[in-house]
Protein backbone atom coordinates (compact mmCIF):
# COMPACT_ATOMS: atom_id res chain seq x y z
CA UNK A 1 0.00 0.00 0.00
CA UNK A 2 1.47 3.24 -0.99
CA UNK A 3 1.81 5.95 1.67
CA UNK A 4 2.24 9.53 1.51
CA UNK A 5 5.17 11.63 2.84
CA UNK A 6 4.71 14.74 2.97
CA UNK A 7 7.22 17.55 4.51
CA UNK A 8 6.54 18.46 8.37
CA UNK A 9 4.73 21.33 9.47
CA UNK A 10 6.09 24.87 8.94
CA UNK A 11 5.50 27.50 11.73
CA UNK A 12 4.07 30.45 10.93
CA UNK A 13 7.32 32.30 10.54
CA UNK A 14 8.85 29.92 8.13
CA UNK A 15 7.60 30.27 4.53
CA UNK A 16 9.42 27.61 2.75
CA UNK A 17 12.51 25.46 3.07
CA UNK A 18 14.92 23.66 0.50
CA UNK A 19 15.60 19.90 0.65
CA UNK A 20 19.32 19.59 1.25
CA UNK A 21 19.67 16.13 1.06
CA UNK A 22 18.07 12.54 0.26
CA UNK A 23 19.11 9.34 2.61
CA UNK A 24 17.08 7.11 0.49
CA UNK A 25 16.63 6.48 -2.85
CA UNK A 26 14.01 5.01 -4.74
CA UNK A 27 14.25 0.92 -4.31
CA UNK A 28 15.50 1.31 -1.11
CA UNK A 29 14.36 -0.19 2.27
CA UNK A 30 13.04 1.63 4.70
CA UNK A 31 12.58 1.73 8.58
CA UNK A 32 9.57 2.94 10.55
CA UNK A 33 10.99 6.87 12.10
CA UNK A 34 14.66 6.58 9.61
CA UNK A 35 15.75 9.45 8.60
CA UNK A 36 14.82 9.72 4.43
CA UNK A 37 15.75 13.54 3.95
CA UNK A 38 16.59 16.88 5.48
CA UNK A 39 14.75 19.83 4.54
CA UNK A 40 16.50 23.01 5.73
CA UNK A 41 14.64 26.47 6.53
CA UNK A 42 16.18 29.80 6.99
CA UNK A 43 16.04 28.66 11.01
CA UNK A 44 16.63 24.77 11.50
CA UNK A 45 16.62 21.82 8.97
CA UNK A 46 13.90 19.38 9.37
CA UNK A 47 14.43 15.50 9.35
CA UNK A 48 11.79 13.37 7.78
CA UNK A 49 11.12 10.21 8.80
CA UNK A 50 9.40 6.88 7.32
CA UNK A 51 6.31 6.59 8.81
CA UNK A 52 6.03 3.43 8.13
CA UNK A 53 8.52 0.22 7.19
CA UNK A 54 8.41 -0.44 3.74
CA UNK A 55 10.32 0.54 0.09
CA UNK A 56 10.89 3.82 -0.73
CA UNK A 57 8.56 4.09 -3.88
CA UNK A 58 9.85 7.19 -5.28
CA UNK A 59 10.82 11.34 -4.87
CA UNK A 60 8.77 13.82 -5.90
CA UNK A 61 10.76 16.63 -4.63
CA UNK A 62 14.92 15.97 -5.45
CA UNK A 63 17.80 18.04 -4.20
CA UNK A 64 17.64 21.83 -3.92
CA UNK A 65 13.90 21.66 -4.60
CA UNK A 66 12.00 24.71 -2.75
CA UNK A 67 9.01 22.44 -0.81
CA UNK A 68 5.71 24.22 1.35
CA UNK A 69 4.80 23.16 4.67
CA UNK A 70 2.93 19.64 4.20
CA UNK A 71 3.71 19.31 0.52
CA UNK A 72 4.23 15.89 -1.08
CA UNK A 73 7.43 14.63 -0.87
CA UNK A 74 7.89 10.94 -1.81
CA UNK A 75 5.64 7.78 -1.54
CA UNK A 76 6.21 4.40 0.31
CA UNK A 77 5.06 1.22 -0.41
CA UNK A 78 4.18 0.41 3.24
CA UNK A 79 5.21 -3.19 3.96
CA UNK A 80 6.99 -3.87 1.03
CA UNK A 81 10.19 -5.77 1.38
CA UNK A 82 13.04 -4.89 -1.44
CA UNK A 83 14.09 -7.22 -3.86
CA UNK A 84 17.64 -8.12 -4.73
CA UNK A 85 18.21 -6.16 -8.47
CA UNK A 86 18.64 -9.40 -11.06
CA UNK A 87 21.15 -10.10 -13.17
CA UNK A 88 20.51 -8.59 -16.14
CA UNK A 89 20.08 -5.56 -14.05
CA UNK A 90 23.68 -5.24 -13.17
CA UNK A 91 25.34 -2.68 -14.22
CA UNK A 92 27.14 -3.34 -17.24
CA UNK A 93 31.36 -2.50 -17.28
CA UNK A 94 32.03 0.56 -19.03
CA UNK A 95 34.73 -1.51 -21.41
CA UNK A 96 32.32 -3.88 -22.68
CA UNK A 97 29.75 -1.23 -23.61
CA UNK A 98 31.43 1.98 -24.08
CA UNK A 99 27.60 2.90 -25.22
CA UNK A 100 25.82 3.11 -22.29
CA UNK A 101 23.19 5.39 -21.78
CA UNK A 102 21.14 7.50 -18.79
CA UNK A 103 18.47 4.73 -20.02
CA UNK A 104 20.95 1.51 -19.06
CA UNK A 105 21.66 2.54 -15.75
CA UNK A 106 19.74 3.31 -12.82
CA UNK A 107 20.75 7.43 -11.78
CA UNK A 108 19.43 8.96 -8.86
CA UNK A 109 17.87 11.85 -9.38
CA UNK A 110 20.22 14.15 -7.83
CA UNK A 111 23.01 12.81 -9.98
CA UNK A 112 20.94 12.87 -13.17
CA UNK A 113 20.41 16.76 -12.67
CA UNK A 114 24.30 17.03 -12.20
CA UNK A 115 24.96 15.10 -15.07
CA UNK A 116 22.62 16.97 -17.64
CA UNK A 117 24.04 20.41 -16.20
CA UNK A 118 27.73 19.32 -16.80
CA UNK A 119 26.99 17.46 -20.07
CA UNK A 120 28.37 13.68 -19.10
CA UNK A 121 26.64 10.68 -19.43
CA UNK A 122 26.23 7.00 -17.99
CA UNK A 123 29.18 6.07 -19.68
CA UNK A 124 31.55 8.14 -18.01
CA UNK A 125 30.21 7.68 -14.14
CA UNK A 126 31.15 4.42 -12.48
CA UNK A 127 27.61 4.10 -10.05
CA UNK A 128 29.29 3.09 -6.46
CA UNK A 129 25.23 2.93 -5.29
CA UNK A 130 23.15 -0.39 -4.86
CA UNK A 131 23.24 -2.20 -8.50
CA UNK A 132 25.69 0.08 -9.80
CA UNK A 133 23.21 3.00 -9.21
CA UNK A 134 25.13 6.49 -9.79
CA UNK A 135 24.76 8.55 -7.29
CA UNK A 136 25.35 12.45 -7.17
CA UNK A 137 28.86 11.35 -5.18
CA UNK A 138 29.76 9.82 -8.55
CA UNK A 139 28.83 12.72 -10.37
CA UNK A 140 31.01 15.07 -8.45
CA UNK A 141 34.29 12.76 -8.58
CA UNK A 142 33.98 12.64 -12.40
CA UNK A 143 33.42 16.68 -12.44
CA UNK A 144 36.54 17.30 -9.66
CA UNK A 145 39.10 14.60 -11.43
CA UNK A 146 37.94 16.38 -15.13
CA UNK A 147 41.17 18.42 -16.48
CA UNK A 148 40.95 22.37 -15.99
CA UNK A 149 39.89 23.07 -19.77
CA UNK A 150 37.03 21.00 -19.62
CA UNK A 151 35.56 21.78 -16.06
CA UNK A 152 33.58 24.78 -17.14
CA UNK A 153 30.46 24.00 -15.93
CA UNK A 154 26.94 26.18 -17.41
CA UNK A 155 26.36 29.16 -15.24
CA UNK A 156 22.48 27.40 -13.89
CA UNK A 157 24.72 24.68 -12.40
CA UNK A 158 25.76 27.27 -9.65
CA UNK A 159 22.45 27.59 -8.42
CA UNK A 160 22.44 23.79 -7.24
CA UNK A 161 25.28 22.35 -6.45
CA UNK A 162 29.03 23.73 -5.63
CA UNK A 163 31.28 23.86 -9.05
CA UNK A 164 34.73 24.42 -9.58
CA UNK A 165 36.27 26.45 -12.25
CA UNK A 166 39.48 27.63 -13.21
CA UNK A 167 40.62 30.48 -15.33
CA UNK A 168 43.52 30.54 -18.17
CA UNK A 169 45.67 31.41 -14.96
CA UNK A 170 44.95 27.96 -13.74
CA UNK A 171 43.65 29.65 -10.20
CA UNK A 172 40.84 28.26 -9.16
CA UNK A 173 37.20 29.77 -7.63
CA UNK A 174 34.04 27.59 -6.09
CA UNK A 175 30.98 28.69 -6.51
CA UNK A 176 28.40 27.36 -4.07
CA UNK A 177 24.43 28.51 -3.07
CA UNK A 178 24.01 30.70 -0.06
CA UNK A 179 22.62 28.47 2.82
CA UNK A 180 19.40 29.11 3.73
CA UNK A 181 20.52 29.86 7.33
CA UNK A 182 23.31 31.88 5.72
CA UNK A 183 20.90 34.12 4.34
CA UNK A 184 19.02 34.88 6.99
CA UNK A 185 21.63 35.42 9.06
CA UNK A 186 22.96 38.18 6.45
CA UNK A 187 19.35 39.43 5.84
CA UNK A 188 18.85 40.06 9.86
CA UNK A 189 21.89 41.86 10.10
CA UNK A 190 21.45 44.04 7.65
CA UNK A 191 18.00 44.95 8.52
CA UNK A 192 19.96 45.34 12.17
CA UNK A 193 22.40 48.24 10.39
CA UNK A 194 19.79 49.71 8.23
CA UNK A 195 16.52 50.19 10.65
CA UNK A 196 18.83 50.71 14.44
CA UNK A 197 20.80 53.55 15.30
CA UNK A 198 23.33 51.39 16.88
CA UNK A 199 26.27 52.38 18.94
CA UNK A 200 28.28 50.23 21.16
CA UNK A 201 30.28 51.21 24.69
CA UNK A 202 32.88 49.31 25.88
CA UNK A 203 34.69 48.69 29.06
CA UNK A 204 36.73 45.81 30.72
CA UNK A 205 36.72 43.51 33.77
CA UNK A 206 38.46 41.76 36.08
CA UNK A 207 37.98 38.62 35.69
CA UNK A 208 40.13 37.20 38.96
CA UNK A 209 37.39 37.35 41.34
CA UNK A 210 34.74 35.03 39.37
CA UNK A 211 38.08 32.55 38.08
CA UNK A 212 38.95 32.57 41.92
CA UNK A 213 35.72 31.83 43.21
CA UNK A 214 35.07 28.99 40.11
CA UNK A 215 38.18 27.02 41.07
CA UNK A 216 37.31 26.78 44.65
CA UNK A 217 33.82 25.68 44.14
CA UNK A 218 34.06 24.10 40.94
CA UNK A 219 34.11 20.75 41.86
CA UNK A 220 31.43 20.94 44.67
CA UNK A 221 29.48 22.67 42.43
CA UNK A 222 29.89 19.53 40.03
CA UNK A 223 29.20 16.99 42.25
CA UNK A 224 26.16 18.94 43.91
CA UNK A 225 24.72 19.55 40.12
CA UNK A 226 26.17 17.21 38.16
CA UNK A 227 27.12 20.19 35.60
CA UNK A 228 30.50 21.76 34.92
CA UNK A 229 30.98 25.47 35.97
CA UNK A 230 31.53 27.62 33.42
CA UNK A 231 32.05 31.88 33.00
CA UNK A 232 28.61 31.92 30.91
CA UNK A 233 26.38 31.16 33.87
CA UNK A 234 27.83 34.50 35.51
CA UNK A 235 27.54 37.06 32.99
CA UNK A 236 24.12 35.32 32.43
CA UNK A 237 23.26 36.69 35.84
CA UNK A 238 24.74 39.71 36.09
CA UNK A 239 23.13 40.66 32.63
CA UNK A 240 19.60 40.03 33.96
CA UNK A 241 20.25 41.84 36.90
CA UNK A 242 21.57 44.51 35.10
CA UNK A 243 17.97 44.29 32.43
CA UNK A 244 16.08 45.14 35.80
CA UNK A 245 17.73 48.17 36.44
CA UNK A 246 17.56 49.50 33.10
CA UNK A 247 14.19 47.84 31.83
CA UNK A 248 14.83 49.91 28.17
CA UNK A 249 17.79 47.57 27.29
CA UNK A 250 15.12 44.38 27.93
CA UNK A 251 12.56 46.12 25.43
CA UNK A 252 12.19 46.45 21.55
CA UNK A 253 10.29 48.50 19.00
CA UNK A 254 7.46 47.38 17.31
CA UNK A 255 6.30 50.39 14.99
CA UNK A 256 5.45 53.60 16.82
CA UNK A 257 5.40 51.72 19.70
CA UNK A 258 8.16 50.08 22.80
CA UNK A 259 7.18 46.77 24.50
CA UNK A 260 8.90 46.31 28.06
CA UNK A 261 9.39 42.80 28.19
CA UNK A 262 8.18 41.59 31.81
CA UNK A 263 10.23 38.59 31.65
CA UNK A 264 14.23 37.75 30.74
CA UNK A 265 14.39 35.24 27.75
CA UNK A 266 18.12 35.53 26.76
CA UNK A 267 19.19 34.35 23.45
CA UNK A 268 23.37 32.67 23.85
CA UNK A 269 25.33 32.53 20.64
CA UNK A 270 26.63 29.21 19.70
CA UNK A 271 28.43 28.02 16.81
CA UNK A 272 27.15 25.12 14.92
CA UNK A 273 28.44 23.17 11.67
CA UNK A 274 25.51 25.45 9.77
CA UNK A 275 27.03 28.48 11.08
CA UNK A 276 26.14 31.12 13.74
CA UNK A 277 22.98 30.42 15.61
CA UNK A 278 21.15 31.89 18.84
CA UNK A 279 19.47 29.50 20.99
CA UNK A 280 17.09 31.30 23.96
CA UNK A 281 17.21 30.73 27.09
CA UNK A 282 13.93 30.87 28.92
CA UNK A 283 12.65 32.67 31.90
CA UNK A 284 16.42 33.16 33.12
CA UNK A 285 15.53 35.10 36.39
CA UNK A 286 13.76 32.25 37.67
CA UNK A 287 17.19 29.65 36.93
CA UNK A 288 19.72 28.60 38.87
CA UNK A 289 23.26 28.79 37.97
CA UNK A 290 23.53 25.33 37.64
CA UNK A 291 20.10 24.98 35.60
CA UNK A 292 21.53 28.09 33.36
CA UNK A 293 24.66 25.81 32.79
CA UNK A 294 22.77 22.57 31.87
CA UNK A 295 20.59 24.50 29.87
CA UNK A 296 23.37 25.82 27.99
CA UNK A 297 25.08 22.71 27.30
CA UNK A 298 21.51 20.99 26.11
CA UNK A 299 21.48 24.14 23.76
CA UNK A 300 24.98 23.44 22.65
CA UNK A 301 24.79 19.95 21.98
CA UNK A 302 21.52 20.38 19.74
CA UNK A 303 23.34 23.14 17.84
CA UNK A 304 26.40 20.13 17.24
CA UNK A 305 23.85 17.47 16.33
CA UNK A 306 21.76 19.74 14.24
CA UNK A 307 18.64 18.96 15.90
CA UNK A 308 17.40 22.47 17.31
CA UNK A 309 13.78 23.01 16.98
CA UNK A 310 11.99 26.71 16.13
CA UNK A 311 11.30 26.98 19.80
CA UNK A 312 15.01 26.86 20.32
CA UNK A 313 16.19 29.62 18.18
CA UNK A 314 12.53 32.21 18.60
CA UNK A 315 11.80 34.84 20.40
CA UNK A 316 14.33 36.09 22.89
CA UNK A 317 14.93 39.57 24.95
CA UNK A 318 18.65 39.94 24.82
CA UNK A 319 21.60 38.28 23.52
CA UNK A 320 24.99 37.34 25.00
CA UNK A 321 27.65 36.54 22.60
CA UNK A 322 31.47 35.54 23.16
CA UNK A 323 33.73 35.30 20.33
CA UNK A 324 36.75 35.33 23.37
CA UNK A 325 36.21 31.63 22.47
CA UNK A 326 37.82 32.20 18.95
CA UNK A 327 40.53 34.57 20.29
CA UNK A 328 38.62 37.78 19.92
CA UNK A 329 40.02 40.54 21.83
CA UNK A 330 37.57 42.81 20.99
CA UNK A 331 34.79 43.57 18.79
CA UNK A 332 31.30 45.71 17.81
CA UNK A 333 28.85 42.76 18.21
CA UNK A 334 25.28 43.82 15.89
CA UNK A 335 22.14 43.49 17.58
CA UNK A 336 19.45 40.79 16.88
CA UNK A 337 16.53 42.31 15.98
CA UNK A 338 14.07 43.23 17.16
CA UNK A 339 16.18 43.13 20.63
CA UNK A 340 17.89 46.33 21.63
CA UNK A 341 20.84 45.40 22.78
CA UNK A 342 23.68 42.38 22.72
CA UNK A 343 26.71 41.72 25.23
CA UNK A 344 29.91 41.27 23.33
CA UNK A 345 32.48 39.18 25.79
CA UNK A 346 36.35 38.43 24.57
CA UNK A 347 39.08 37.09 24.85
CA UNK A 348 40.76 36.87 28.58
CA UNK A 349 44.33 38.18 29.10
CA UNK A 350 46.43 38.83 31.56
CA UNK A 351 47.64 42.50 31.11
CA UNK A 352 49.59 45.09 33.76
CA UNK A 353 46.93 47.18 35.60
CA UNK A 354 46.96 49.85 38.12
CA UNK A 355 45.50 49.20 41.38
CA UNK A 356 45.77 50.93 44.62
CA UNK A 357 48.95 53.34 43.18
CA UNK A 358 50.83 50.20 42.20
CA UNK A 359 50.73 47.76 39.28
CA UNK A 360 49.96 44.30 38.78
CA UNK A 361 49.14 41.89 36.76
CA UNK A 362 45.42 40.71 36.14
CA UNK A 363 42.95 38.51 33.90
CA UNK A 364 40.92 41.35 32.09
CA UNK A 365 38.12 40.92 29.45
CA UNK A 366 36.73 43.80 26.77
CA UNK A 367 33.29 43.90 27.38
CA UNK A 368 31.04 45.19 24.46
CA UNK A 369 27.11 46.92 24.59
CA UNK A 370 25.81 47.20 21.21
CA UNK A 371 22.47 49.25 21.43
CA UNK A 372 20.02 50.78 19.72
CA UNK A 373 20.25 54.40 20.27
CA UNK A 374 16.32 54.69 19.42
CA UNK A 375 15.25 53.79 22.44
CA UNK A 376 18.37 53.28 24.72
CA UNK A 377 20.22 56.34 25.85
CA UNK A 378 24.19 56.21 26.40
CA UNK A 379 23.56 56.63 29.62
CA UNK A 380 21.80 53.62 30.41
CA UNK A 381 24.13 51.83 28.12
CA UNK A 382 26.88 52.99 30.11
CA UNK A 383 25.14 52.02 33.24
CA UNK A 384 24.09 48.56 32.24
CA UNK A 385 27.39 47.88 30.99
CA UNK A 386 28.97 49.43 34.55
CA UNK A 387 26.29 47.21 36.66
CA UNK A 388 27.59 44.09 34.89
CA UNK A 389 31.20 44.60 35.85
CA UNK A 390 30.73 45.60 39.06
CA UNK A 391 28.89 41.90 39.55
CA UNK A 392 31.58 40.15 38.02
CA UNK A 393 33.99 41.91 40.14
CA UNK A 394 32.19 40.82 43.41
CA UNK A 395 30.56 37.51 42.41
CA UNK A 396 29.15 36.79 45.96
CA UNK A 397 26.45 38.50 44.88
CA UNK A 398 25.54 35.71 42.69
CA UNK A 399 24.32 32.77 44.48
CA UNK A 400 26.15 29.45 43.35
CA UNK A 401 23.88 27.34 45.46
CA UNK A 402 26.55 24.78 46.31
């Protein structure tokens, strides 16, 4: 019995996405809940399962098609077991019939879009798939072991799949599509430099007192919670506390008019094999230090995995961001709209500092406070910024609950 599947449910704020890639092909068997392809949005990328054991009929939708929430995607034939391809089905070597067509072999569809764009056919792809089946893998060896002069590929080919060129110089350029994510990421910041008047202040901290306090209670702290200690969890807190002293900086703009945000929702930049991307933290007034931490790594791990969800990455108040993780020393982070502000942290290093008349040496960190200068005055940036170093400097404000 053939059985529908269709791609999973959009939310509201995602129009479309593109399908990215294909785990199954048609012939293939399938597994009730295996993953058969992954449709990627400008926010997450979607996994679609089997919903039911079977033989993957065939794909309606192939590589770097744009789908719609619930549209058709491929059928199943729902209890189906595969059969073994017969002989005469095998694929036939290339040296006893140099002649072989698309129409000999079995192509997946990915590779037989390749193919037609680069102008090869079955008889110059060796299929490494099930029956000899060429695969889009296949495709792209052929295209990257071709000599320079005849790896010019049509100019529509860009537009699905990465190409290779190389000028009379012999110095070579790859073309590849925008992600999706990619995209958005570039579209949000944009609209962030084009519709804020943003401005950021900077100062620095000393970060002894909170690396003190962390090695003497970092491993009762892990064996009370069960969670490492990290810096995050602190400037996590001290930025909240700091948002309800200076309510403007935990608001946004929404037309003519400003919403104060009666709760603390803040969003903590993460790096993921898709790129930058902002998970949210939820209701962090009402967390522990040690739920803030596990939270984070959760967060973390989804972002490594690929498996955030919309409810992940939406919504948020405020945003914390630390390229000190990368070696930044110091930097103008951009706000995400529609937030008003973002916390830039950096790199630590021990530099010479002046304290009481005399000099010594200390851990400091650049803090940045991006801001939009619409609605937050530079004094309240300043005094935001201020209120989070003077917490980090006296951390037994914070509660560790250890």
């Amino acid at each position: 019995m053939a059985i529908d599947v269709n791609v999973p449910s959009f939310p509201e704020s995602v129009a479309d996405g593109s399908v990215i890639a294909w785990h199954k092909q048609p012939g293939d068997p399938v597994s009730r809940d295996e993953v058969l392809a992954e449709i990627e949005t400008d926010k997450v990328v979607f996994e679609v399962p089997a919903p039911e054991d079977g033989v993957l009929l065939e794909i309606l939708e192939n590589e770097g098609a744009t789908v719609l929430s619930q549209q058709l995607l491929a059928r199943i034939d729902a209890g189906a077991v595969a059969s073994k391809p017969a002989a005469s089905e095998a694929p036939v070597p290339a040296v006893e019939d140099k002649a072989a067509t698309a129409a000999d072999v079995a192509i997946a569809p990915a590779a037989r879009k390749l193919m037609a764009e680069q102008g090869l056919d079955a008889a110059q792809v060796s299929g490494s798939g099930k029956g000899g089946r060429i695969l889009k893998e296949d495709v792209l060896k052929v295209i990257d072991s071709a000599p320079a002069t005849k790896s010019a590929a049509p100019a529509k080919a860009a537009l699905a799949t990465p190409v290779v060129t190389d000028n009379l110089e012999g110095r070579p350029e790859k073309r590849v599509p925008m992600s999706r994510l990619r995209a958005r990421v570039a579209e949000r910041l944009l609209e962030a430099q084009h519709n804020a008047a943003m401005l950021t202040t900077f100062n620095e901290v000393n970060m002894k007192p909170v690396m003190e306090l962390r090695a003497r209670h970092r491993d009762a702290f892990e064996k009370a919670h069960d969670v490492r200690l990290g810096f995050m969890s602190f400037f996590v807190k001290a930025a909240v506390e700091a948002l309800k002293q200076i309510p403007a900086i935990n608001a946004s703009i929404e037309g003519t008019d400003v919403i104060y945000h009666g709760f603390y929702d803040i969003g903590i930049a993460v790096s993921s094999p898709r790129g930058l991307v902002v998970p949210v933290l939820r209701d962090v007034d009402q967390m522990s230090m040690a739920e803030i931490e596990a939270k984070i790594r959760e967060l973390a791990q989804k972002a490594q995995n690929k498996s955030l969800s919309i409810e992940d990455i939406s919504g948020g108040t405020f945003t914390i961001t630390n390229g000190g993780v990368f070696g930044s020393m110091l930097s103008t982070p951009i706000i995400n709209p529609p937030q008003s502000g973002i916390l830039g942290m950096h790199n630590i290093q021990d530099r010479a500092m002046v304290v009481n008349g005399e000099v010594v040496v200390l851990p400091m960190m650049y803090l940045a406070h991006s801001y939009d200068h619409r609605l937050i005055d530079g004094k309240e940036a300043v005094q935001f910024l201020v209120k989070i170093k003077q917490m980090l400097e006296d951390p037994a404000r914070i509660l560790l609950e250890v």
